[in-house]
PDB file of N, CA and C in Angstrom:
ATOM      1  N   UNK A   1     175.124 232.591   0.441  1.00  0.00           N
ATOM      2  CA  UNK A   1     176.117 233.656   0.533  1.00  0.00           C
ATOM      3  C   UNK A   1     176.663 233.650   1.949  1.00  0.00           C
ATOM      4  N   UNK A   2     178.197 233.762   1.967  1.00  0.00           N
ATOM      5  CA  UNK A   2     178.659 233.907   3.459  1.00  0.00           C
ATOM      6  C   UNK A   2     179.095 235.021   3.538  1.00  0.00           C
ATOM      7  N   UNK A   3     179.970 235.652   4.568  1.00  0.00           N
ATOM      8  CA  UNK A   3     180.582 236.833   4.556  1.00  0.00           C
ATOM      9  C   UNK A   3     181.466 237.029   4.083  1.00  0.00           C
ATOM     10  N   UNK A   4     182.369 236.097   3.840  1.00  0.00           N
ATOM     11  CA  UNK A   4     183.618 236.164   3.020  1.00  0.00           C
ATOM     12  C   UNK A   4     183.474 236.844   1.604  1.00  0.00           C
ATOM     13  N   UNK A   5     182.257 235.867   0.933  1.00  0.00           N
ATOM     14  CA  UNK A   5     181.662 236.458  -0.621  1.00  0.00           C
ATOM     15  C   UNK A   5     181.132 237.701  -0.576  1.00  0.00           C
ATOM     16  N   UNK A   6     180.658 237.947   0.592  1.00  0.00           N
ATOM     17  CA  UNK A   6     179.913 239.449   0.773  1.00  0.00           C
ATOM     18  C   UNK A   6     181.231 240.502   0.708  1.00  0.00           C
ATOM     19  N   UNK A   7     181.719 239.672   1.794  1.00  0.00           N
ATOM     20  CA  UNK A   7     182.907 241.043   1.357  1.00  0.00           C
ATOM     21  C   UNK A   7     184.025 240.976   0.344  1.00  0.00           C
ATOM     22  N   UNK A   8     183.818 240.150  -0.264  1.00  0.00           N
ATOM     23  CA  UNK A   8     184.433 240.446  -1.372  1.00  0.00           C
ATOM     24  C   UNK A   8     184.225 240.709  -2.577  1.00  0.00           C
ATOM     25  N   UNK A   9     182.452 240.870  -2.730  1.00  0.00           N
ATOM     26  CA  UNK A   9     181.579 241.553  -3.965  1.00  0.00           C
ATOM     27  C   UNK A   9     181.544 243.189  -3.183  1.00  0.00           C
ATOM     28  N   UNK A  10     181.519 243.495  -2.238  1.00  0.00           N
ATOM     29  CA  UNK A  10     181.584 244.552  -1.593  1.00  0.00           C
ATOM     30  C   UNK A  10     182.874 245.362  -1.910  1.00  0.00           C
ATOM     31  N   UNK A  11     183.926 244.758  -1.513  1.00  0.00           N
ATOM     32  CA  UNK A  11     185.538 245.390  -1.846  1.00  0.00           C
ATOM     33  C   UNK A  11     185.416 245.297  -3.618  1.00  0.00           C
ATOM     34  N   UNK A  12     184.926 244.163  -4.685  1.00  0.00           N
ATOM     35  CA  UNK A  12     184.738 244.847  -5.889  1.00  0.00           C
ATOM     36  C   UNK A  12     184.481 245.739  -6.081  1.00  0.00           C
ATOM     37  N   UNK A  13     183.136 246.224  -5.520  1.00  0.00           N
ATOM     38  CA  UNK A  13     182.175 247.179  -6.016  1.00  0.00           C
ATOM     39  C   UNK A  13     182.791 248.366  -5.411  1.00  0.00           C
ATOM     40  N   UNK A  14     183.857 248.709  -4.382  1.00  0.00           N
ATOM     41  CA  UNK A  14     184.661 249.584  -3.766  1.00  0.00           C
ATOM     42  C   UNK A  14     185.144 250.478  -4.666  1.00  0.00           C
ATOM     43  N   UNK A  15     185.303 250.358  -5.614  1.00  0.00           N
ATOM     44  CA  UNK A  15     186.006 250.914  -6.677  1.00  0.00           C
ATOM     45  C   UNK A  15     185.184 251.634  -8.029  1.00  0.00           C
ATOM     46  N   UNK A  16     185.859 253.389  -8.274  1.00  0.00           N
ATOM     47  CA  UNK A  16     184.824 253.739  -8.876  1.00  0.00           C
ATOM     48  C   UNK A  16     184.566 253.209 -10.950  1.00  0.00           C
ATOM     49  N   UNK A  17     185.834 252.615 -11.116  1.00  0.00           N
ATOM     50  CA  UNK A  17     185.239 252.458 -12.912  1.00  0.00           C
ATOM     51  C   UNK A  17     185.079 250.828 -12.700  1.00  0.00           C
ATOM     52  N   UNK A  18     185.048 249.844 -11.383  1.00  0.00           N
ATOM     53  CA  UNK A  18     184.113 248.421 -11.382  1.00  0.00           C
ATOM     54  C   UNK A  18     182.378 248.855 -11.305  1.00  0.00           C
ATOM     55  N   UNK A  19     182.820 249.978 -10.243  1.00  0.00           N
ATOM     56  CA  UNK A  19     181.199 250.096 -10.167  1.00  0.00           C
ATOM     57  C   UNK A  19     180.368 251.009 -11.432  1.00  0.00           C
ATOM     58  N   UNK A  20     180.858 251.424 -12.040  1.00  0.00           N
ATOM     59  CA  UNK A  20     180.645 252.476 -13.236  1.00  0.00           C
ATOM     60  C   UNK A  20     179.935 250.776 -13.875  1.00  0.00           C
ATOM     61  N   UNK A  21     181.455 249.963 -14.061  1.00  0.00           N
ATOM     62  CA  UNK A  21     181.337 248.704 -15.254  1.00  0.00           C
ATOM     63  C   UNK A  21     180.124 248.016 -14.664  1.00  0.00           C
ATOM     64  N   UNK A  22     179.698 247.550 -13.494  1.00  0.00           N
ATOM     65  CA  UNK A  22     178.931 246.698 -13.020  1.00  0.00           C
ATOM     66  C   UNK A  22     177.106 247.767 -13.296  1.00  0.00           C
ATOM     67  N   UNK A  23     177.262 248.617 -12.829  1.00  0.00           N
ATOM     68  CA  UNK A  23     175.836 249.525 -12.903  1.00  0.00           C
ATOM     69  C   UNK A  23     175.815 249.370 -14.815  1.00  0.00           C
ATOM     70  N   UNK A  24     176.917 249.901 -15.316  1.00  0.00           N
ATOM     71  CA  UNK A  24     176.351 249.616 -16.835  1.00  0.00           C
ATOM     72  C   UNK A  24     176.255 248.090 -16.600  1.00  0.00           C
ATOM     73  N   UNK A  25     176.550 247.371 -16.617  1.00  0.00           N
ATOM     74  CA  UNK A  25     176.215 246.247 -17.282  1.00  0.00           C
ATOM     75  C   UNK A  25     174.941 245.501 -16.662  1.00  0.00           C
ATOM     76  N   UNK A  26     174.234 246.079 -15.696  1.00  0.00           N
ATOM     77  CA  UNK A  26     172.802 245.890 -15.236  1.00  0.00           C
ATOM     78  C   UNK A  26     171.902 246.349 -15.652  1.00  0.00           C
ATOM     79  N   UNK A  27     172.227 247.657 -16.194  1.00  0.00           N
ATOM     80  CA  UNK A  27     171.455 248.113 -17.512  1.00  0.00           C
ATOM     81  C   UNK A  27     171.395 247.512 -19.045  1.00  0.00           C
ATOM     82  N   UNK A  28     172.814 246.763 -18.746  1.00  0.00           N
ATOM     83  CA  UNK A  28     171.775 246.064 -20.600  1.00  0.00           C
ATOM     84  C   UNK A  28     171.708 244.712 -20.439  1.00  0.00           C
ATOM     85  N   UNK A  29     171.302 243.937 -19.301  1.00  0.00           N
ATOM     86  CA  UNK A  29     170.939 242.616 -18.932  1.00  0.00           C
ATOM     87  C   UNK A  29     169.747 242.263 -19.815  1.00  0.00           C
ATOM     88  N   UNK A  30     169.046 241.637 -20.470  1.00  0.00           N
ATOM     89  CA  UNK A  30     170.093 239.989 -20.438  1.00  0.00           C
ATOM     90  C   UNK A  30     171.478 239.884 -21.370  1.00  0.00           C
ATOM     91  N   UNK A  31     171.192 241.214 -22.761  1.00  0.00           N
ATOM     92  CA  UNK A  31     172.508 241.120 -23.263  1.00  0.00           C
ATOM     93  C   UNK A  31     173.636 241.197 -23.056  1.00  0.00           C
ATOM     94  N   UNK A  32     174.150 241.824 -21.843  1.00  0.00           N
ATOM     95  CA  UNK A  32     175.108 242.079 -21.632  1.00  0.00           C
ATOM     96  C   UNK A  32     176.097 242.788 -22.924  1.00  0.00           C
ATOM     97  N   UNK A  33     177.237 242.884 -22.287  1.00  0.00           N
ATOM     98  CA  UNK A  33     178.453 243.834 -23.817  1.00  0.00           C
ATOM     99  C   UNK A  33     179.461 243.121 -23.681  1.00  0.00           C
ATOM    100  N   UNK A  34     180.180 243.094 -24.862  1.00  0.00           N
ATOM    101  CA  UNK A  34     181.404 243.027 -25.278  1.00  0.00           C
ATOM    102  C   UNK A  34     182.273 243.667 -24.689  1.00  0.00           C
ATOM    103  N   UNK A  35     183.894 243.210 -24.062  1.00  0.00           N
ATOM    104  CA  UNK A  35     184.554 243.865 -23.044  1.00  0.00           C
ATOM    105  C   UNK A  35     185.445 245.191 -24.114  1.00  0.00           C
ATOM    106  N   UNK A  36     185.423 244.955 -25.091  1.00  0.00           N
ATOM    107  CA  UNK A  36     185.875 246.319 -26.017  1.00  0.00           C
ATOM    108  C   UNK A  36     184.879 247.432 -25.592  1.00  0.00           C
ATOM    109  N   UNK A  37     183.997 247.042 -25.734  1.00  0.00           N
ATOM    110  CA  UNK A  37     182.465 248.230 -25.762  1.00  0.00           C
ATOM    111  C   UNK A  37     182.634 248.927 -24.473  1.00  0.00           C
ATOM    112  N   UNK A  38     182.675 247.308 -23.228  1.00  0.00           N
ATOM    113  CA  UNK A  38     182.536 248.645 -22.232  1.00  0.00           C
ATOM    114  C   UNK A  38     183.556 249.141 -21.927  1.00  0.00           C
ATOM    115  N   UNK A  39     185.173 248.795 -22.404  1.00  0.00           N
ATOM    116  CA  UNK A  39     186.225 249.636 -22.244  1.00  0.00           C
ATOM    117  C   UNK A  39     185.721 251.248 -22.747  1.00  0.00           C
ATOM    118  N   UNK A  40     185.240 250.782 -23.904  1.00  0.00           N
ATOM    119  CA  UNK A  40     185.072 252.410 -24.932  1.00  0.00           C
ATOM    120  C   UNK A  40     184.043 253.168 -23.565  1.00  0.00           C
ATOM    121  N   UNK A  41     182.938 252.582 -23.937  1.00  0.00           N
ATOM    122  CA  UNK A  41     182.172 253.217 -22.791  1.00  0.00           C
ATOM    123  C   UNK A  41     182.532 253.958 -21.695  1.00  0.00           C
ATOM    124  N   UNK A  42     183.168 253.223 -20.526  1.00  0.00           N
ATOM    125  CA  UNK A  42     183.555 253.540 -19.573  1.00  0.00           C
ATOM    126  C   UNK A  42     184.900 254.533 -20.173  1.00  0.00           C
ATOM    127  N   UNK A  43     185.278 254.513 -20.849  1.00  0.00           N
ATOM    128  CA  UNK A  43     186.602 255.778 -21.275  1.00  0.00           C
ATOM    129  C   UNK A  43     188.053 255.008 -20.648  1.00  0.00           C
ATOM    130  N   UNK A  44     188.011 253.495 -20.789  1.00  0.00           N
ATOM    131  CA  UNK A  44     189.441 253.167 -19.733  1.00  0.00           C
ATOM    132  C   UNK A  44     189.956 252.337 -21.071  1.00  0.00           C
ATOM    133  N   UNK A  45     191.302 252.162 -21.076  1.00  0.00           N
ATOM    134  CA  UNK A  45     191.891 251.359 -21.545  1.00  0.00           C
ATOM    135  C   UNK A  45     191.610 249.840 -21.650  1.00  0.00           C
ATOM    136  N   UNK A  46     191.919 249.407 -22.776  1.00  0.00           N
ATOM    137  CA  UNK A  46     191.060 247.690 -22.729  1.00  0.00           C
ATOM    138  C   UNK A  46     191.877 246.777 -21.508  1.00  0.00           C
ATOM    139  N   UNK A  47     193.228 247.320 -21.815  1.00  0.00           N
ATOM    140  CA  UNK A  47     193.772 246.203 -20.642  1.00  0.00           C
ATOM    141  C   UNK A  47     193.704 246.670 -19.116  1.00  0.00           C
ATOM    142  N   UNK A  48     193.331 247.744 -18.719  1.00  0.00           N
ATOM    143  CA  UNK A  48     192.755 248.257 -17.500  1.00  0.00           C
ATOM    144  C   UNK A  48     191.459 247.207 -17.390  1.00  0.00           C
ATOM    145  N   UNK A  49     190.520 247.596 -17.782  1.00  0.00           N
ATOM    146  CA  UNK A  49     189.092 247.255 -17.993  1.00  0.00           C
ATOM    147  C   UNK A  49     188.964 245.760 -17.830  1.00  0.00           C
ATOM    148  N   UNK A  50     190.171 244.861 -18.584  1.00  0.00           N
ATOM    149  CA  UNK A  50     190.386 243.583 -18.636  1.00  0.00           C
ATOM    150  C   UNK A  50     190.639 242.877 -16.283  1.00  0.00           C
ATOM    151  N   UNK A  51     191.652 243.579 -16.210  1.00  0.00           N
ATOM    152  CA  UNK A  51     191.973 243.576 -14.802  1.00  0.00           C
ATOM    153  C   UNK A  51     190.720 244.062 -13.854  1.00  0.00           C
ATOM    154  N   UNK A  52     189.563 244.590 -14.404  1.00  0.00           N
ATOM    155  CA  UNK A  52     188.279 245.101 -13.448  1.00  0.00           C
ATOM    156  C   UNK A  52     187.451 244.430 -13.802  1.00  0.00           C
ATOM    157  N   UNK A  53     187.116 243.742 -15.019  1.00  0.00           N
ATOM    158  CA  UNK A  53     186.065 242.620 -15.273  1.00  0.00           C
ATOM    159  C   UNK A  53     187.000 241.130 -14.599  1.00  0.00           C
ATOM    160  N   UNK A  54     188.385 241.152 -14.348  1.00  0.00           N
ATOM    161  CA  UNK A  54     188.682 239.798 -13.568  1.00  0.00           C
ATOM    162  C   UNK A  54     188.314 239.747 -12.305  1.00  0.00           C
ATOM    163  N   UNK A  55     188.512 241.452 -11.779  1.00  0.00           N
ATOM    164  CA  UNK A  55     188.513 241.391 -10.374  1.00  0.00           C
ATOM    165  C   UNK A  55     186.677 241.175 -10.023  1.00  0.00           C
ATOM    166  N   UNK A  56     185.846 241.822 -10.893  1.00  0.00           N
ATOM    167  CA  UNK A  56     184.315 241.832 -10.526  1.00  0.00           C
ATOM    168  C   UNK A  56     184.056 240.108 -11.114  1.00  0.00           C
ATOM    169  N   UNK A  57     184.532 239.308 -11.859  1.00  0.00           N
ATOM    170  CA  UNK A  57     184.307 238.213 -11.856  1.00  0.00           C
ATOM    171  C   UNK A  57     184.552 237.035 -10.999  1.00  0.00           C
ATOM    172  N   UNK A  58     185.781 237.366 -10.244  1.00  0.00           N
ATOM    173  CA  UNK A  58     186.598 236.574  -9.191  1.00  0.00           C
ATOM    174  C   UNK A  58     185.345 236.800  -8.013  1.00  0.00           C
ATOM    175  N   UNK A  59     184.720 238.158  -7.888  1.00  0.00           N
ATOM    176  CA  UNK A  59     184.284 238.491  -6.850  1.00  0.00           C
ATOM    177  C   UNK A  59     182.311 237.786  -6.749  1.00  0.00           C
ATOM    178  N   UNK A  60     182.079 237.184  -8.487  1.00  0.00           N
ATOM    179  CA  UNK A  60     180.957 236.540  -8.289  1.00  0.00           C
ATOM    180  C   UNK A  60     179.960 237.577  -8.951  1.00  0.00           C
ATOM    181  N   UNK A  61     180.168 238.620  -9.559  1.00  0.00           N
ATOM    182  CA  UNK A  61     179.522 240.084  -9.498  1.00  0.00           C
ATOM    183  C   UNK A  61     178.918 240.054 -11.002  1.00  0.00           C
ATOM    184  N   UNK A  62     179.948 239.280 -12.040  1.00  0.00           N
ATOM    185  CA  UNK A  62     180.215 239.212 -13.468  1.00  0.00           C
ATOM    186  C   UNK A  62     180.281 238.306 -13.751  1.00  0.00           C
ATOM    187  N   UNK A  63     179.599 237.680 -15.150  1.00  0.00           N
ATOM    188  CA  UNK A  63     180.273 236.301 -16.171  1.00  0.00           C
ATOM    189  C   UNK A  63     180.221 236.804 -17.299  1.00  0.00           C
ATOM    190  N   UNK A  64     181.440 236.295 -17.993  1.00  0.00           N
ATOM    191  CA  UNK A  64     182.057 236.098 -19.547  1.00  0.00           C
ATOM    192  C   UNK A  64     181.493 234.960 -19.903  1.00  0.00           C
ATOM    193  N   UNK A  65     181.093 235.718 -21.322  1.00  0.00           N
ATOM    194  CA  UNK A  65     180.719 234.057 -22.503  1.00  0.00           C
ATOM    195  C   UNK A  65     181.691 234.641 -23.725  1.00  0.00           C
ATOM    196  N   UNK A  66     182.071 233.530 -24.321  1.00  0.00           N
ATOM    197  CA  UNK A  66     183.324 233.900 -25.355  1.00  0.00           C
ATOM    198  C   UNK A  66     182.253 233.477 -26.285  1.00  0.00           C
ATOM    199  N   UNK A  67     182.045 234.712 -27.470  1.00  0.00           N
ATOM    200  CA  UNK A  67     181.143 235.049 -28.533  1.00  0.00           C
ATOM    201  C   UNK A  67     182.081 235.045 -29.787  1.00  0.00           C
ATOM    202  N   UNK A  68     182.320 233.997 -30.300  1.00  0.00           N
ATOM    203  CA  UNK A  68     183.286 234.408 -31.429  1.00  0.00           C
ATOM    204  C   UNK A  68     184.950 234.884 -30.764  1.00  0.00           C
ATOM    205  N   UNK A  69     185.230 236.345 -31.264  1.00  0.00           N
ATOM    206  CA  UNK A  69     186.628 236.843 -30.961  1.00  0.00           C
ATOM    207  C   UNK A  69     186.671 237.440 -29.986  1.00  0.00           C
ATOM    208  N   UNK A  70     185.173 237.736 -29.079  1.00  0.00           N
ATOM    209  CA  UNK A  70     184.638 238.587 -28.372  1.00  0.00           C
ATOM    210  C   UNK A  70     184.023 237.861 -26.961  1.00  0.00           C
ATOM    211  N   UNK A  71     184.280 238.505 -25.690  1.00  0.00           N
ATOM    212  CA  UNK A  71     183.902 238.104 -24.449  1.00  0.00           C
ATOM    213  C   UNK A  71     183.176 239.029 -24.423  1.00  0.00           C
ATOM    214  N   UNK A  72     181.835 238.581 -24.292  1.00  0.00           N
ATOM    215  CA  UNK A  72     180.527 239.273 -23.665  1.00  0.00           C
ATOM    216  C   UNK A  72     180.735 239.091 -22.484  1.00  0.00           C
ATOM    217  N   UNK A  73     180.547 239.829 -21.267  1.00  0.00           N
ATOM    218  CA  UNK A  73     180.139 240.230 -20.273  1.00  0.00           C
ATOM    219  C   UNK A  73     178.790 240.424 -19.809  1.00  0.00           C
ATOM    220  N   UNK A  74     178.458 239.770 -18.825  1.00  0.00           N
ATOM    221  CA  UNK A  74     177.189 240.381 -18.018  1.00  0.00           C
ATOM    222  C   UNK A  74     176.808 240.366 -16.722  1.00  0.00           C
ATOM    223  N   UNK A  75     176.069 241.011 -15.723  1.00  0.00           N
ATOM    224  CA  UNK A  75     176.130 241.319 -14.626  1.00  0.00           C
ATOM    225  C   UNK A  75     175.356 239.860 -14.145  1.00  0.00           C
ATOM    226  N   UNK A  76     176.087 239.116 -13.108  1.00  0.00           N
ATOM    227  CA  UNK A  76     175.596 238.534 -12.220  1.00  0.00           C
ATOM    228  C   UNK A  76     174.811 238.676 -11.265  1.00  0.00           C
ATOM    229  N   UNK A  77     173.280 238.880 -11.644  1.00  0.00           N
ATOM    230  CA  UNK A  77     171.954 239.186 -10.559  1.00  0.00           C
ATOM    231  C   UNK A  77     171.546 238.301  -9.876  1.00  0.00           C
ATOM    232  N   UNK A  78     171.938 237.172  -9.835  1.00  0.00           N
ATOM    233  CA  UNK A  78     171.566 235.930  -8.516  1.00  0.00           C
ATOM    234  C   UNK A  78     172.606 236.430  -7.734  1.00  0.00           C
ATOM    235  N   UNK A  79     173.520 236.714  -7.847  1.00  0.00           N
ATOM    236  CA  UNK A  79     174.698 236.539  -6.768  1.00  0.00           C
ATOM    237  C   UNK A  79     174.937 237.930  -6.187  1.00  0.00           C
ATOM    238  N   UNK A  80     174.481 239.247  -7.081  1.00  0.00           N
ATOM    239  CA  UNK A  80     174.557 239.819  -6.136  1.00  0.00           C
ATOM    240  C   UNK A  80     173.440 240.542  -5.655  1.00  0.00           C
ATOM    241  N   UNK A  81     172.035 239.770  -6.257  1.00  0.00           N
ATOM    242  CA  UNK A  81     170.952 239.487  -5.219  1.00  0.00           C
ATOM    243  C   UNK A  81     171.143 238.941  -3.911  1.00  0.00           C
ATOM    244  N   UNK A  82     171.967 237.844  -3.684  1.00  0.00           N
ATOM    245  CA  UNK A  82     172.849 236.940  -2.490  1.00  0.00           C
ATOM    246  C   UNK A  82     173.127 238.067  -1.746  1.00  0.00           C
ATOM    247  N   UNK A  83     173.886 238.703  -2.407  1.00  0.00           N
ATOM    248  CA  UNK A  83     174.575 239.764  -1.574  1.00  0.00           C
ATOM    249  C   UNK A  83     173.965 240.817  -0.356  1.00  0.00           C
ATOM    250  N   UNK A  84     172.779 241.260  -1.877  1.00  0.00           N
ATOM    251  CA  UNK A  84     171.957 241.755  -1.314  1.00  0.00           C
ATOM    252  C   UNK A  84     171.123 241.381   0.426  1.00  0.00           C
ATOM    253  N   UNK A  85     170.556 239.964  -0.166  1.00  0.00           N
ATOM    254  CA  UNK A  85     169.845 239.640   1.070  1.00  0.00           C
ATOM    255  C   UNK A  85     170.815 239.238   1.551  1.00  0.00           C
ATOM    256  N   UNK A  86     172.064 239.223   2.096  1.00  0.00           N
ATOM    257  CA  UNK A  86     172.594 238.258   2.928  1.00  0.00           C
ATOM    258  C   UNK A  86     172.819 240.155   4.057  1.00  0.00           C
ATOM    259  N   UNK A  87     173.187 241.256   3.749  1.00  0.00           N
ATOM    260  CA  UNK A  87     173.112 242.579   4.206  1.00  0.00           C
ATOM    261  C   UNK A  87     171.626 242.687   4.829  1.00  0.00           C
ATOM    262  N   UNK A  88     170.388 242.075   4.377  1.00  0.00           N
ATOM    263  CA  UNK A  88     169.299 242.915   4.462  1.00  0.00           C
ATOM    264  C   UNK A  88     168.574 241.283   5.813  1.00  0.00           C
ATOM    265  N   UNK A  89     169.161 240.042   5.418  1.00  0.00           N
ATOM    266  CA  UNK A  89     168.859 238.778   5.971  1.00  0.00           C
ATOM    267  C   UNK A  89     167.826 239.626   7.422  1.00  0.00           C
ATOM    268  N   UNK A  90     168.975 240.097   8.399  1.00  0.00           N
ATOM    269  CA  UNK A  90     168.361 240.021   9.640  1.00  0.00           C
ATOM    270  C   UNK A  90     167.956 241.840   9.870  1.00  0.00           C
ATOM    271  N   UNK A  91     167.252 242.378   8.769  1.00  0.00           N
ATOM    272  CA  UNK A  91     167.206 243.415   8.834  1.00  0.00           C
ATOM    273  C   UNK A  91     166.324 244.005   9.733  1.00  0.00           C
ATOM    274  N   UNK A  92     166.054 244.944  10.301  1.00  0.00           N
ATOM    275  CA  UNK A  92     165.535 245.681  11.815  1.00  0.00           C
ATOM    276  C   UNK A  92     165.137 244.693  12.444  1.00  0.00           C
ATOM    277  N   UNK A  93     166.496 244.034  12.740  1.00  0.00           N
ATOM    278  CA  UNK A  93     165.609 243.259  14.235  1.00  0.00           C
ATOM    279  C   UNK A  93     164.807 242.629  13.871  1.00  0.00           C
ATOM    280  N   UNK A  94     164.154 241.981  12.965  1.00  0.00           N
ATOM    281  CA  UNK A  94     162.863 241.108  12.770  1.00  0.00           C
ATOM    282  C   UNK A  94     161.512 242.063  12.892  1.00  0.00           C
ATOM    283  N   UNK A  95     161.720 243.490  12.454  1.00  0.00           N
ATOM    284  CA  UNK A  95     160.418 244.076  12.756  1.00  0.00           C
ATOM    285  C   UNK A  95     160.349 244.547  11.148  1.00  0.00           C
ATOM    286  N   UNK A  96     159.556 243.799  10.419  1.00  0.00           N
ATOM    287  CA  UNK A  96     159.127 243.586   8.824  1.00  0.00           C
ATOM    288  C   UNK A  96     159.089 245.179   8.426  1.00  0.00           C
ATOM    289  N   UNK A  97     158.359 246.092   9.115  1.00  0.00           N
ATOM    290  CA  UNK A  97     157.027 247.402   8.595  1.00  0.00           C
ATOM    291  C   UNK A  97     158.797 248.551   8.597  1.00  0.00           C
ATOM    292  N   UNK A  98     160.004 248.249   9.623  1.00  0.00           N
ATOM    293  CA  UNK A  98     160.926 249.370   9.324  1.00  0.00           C
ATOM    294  C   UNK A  98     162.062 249.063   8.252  1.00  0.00           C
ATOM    295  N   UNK A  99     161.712 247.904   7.751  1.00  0.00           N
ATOM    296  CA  UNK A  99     162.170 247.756   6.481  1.00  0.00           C
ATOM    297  C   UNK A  99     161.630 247.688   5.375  1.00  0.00           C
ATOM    298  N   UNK A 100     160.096 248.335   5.614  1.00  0.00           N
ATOM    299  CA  UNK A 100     159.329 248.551   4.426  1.00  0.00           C
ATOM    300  C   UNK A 100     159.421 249.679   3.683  1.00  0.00           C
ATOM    301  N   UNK A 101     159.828 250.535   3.995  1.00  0.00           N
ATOM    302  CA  UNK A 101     160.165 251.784   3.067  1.00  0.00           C
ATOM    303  C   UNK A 101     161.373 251.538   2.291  1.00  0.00           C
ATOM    304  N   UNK A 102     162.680 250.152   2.515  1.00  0.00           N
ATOM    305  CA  UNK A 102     163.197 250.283   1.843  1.00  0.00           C
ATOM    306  C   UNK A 102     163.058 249.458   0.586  1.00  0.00           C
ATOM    307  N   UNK A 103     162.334 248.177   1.002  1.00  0.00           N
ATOM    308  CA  UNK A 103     161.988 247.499  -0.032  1.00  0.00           C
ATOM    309  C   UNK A 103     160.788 248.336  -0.836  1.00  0.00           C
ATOM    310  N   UNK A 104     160.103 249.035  -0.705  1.00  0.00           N
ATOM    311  CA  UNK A 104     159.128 249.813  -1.262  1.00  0.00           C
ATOM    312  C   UNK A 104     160.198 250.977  -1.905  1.00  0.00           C
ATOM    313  N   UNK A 105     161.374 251.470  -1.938  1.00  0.00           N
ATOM    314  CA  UNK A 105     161.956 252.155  -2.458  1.00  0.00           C
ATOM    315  C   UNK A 105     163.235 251.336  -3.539  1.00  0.00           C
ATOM    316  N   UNK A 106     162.925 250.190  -3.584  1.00  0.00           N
ATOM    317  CA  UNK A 106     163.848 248.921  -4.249  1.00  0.00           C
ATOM    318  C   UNK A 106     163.104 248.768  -5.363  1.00  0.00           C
ATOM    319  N   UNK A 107     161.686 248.579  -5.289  1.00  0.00           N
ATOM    320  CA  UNK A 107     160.557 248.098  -6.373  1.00  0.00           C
ATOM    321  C   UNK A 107     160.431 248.915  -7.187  1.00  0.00           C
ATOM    322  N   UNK A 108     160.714 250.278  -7.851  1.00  0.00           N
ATOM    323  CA  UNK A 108     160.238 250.767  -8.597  1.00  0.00           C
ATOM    324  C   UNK A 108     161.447 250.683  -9.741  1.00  0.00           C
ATOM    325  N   UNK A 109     162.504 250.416  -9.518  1.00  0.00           N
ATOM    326  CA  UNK A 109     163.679 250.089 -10.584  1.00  0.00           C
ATOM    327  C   UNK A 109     163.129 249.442 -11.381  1.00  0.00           C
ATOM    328  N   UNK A 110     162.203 248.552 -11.556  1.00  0.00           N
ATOM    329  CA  UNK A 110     160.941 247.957 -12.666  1.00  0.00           C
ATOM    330  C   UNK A 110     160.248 248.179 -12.963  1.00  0.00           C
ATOM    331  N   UNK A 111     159.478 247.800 -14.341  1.00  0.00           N
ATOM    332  CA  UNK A 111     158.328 248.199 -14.745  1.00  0.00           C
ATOM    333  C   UNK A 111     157.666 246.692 -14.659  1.00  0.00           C
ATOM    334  N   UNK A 112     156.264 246.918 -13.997  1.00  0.00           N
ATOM    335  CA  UNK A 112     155.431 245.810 -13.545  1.00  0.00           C
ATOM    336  C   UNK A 112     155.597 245.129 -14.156  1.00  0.00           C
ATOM    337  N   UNK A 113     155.734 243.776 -13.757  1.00  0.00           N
ATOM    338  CA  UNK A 113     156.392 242.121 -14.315  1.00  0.00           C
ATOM    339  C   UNK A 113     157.389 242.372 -15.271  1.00  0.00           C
ATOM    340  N   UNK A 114     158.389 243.461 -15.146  1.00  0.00           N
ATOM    341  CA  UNK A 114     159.857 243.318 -15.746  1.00  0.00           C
ATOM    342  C   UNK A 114     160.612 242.328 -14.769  1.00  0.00           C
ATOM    343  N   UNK A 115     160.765 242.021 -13.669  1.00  0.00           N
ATOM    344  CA  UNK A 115     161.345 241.530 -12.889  1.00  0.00           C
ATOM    345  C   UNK A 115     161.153 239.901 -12.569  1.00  0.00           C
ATOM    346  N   UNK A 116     160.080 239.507 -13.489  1.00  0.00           N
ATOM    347  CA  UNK A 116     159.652 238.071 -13.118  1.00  0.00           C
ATOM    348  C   UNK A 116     160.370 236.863 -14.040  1.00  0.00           C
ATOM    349  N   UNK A 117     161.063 236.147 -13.318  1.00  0.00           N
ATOM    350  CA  UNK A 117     161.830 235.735 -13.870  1.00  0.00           C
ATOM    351  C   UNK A 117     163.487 235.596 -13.590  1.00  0.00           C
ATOM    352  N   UNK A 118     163.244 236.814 -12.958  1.00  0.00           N
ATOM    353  CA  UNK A 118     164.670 237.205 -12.384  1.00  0.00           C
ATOM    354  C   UNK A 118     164.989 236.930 -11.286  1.00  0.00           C
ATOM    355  N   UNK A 119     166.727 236.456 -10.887  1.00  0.00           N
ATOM    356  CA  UNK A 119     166.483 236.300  -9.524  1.00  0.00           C
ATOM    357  C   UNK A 119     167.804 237.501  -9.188  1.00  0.00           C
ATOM    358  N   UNK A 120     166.909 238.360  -8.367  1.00  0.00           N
ATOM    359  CA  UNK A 120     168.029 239.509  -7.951  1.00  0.00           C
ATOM    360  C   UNK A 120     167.897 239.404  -5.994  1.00  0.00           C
TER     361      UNK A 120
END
């Protein structure tokens, strides 16, 4: 991850019905949804919704698989795991223990060995 990609999964996520679309669609990983569904979901128009799954895909955030008549969607967790550590890379200065409360406040989004396997 460089900064360029950082900031431009960052300026995606800037926005409040990408980030609505991206938080749902981390919730139903590995299936991901159909871009009708999460139009309905999210309450936006399909061709709105269409222009916010291009922009969160351009940005590395999202991938489409064409299912039949239907583009499934799903959240890209390697990349914006990337993201993640590339923000957290040189975090306090190299002193491990003042960035332990946040990774200790990161870990509980799982239930023990839900996460293995995954690269976030």
């Amino acid at each position: 991850m460089d900064e360029s990609a950082t900031i431009a999964a960052l300026a995606a996520l800037a926005q409040p019905t990408r980030l609505r679309t991206f938080r749902l669609l981390v919730g139903k990983e590995p299936g991901g949804l159909p871009a009708g569904e999460l139009a309905r979901l999210i309450d936006v128009p399909q061709n709105t919704m269409s222009a916010h799954l291009a922009t969160l895909t351009r940005a590395g955030l999202v991938s489409g698989e064409r299912r039949g008549r239907s583009i499934v969607y799903r959240a890209d967790l390697g990349n914006f795991g990337a993201v993640m550590l590339y923000l957290l890379r040189d975090c306090c200065g190299g002193n491990a223990s003042l960035c332990a409360p946040l990774v200790s406040d990161l870990m509980p989004c799982c239930p023990d060995g839900a996460a293995s396997g995954r690269t976030a």
